[in-house]
N, C-alpha and C. Protein backbone atom coordinates (compact mmCIF):
# COMPACT_ATOMS: atom_id res chain seq x y z
N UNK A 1 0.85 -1.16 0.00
CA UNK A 1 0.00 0.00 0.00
C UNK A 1 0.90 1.23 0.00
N UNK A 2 0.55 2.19 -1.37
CA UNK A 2 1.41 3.21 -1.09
C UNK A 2 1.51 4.44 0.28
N UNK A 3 2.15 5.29 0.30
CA UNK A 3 2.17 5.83 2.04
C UNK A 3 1.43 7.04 1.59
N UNK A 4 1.56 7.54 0.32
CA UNK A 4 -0.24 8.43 -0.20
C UNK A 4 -0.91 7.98 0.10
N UNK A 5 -1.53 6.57 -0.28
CA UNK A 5 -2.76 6.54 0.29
C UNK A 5 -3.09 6.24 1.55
N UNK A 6 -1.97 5.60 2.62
CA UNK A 6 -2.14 6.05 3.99
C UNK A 6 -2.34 7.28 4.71
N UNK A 7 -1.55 7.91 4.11
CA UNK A 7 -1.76 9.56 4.62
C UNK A 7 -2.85 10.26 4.27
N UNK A 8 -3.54 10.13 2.91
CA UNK A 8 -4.79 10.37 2.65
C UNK A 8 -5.82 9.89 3.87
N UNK A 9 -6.02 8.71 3.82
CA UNK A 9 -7.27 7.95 4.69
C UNK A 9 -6.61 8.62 6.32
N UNK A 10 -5.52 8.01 6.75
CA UNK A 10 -5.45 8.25 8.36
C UNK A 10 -5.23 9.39 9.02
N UNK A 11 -4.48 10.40 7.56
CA UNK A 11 -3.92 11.20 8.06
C UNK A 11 -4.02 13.10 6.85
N UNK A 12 -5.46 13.33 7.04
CA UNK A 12 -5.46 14.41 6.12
C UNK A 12 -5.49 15.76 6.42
N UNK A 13 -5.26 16.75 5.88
CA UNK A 13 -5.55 17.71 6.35
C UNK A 13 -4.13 18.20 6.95
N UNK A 14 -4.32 18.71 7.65
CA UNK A 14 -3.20 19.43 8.60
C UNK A 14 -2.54 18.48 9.49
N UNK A 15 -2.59 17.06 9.82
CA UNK A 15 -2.29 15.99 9.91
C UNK A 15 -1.47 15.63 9.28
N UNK A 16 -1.12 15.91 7.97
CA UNK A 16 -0.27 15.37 7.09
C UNK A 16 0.70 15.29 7.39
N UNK A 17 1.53 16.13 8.36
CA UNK A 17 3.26 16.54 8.73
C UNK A 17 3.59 15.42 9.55
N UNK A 18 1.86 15.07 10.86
CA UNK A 18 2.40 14.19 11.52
C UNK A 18 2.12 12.94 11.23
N UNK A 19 1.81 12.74 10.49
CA UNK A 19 1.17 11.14 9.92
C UNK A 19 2.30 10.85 8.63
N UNK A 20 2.93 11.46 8.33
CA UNK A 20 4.63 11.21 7.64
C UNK A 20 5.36 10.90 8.82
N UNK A 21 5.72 11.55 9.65
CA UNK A 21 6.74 11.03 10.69
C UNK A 21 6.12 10.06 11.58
N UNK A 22 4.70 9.79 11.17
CA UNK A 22 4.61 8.54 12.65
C UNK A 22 5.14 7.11 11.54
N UNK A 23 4.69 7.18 10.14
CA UNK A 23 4.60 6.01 8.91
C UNK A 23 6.04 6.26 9.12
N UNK A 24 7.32 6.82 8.49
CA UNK A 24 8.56 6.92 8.36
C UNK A 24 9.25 6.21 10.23
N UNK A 25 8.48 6.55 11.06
CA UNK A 25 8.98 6.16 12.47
C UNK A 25 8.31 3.93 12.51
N UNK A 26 7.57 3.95 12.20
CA UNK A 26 7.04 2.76 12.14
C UNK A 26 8.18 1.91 11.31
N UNK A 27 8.62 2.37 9.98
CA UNK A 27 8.95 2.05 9.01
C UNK A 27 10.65 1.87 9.55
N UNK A 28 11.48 3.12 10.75
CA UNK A 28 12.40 3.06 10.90
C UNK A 28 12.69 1.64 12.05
N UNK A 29 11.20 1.53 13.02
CA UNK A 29 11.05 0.76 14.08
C UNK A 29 11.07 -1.06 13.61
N UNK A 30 11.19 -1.55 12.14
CA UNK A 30 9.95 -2.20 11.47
C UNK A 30 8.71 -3.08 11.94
N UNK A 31 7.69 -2.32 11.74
CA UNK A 31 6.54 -2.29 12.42
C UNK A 31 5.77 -2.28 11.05
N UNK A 32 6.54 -1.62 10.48
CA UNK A 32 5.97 -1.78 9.05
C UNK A 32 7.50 -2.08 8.02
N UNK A 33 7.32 -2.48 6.63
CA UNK A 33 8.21 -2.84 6.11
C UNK A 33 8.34 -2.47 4.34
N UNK A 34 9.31 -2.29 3.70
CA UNK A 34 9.43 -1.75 2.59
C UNK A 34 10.47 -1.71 1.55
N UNK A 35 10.83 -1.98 0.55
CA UNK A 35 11.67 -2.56 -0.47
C UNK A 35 12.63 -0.58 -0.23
N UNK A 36 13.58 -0.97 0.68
CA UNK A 36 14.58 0.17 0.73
C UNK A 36 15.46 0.48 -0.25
N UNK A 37 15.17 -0.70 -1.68
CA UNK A 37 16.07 0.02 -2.91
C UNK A 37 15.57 1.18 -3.56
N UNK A 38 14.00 1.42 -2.82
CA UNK A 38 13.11 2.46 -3.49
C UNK A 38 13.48 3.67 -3.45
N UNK A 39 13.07 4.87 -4.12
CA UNK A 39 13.20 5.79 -3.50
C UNK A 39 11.98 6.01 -2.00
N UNK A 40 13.03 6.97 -1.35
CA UNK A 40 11.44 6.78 0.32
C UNK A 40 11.16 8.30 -0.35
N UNK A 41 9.80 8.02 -0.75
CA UNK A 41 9.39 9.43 -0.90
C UNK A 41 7.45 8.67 -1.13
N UNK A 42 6.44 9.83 -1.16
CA UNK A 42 5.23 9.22 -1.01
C UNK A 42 4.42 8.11 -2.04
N UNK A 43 5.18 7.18 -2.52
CA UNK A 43 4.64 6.73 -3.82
C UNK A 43 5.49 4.93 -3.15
N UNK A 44 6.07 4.82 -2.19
CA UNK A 44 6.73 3.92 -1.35
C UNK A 44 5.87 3.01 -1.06
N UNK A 45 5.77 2.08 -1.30
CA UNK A 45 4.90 0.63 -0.78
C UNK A 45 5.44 0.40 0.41
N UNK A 46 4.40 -0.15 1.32
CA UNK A 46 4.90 -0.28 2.49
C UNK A 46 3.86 -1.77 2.64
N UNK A 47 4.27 -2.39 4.17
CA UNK A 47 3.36 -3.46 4.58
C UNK A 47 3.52 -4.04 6.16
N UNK A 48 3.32 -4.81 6.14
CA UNK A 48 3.63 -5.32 7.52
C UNK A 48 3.96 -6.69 7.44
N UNK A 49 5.28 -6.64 7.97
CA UNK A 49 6.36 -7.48 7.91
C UNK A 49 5.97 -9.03 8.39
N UNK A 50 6.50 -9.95 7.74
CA UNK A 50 5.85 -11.38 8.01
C UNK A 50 6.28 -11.91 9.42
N UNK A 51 6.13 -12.57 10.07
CA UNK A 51 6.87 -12.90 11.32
C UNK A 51 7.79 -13.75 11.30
């Protein structure tokens, strides 16, 4: 799922600043997970990591 359309749905509006740094903090924690050859910018697939 790209992190546009997370930030759209969870996080709109004036929200936006902090709903990038909570996804990018998840993402640094992995809590969530993502092909890091990408560029990290909002078009980034993300997911949640298998166990």
């Amino acid at each position: 799922m790209p992190v546009h359309y997370l930030l759209a749905i969870h996080f709109a509006g004036i929200y936006r600043g902090r709903g990038i740094s909570h996804i990018w903090y998840l993402i640094a924690t992995r809590q969530l997970d993502c092909d890091i050859r990408q560029p990290l910018n909002d078009f980034l697939d993300v997911w949640i990591p298998s166990p």
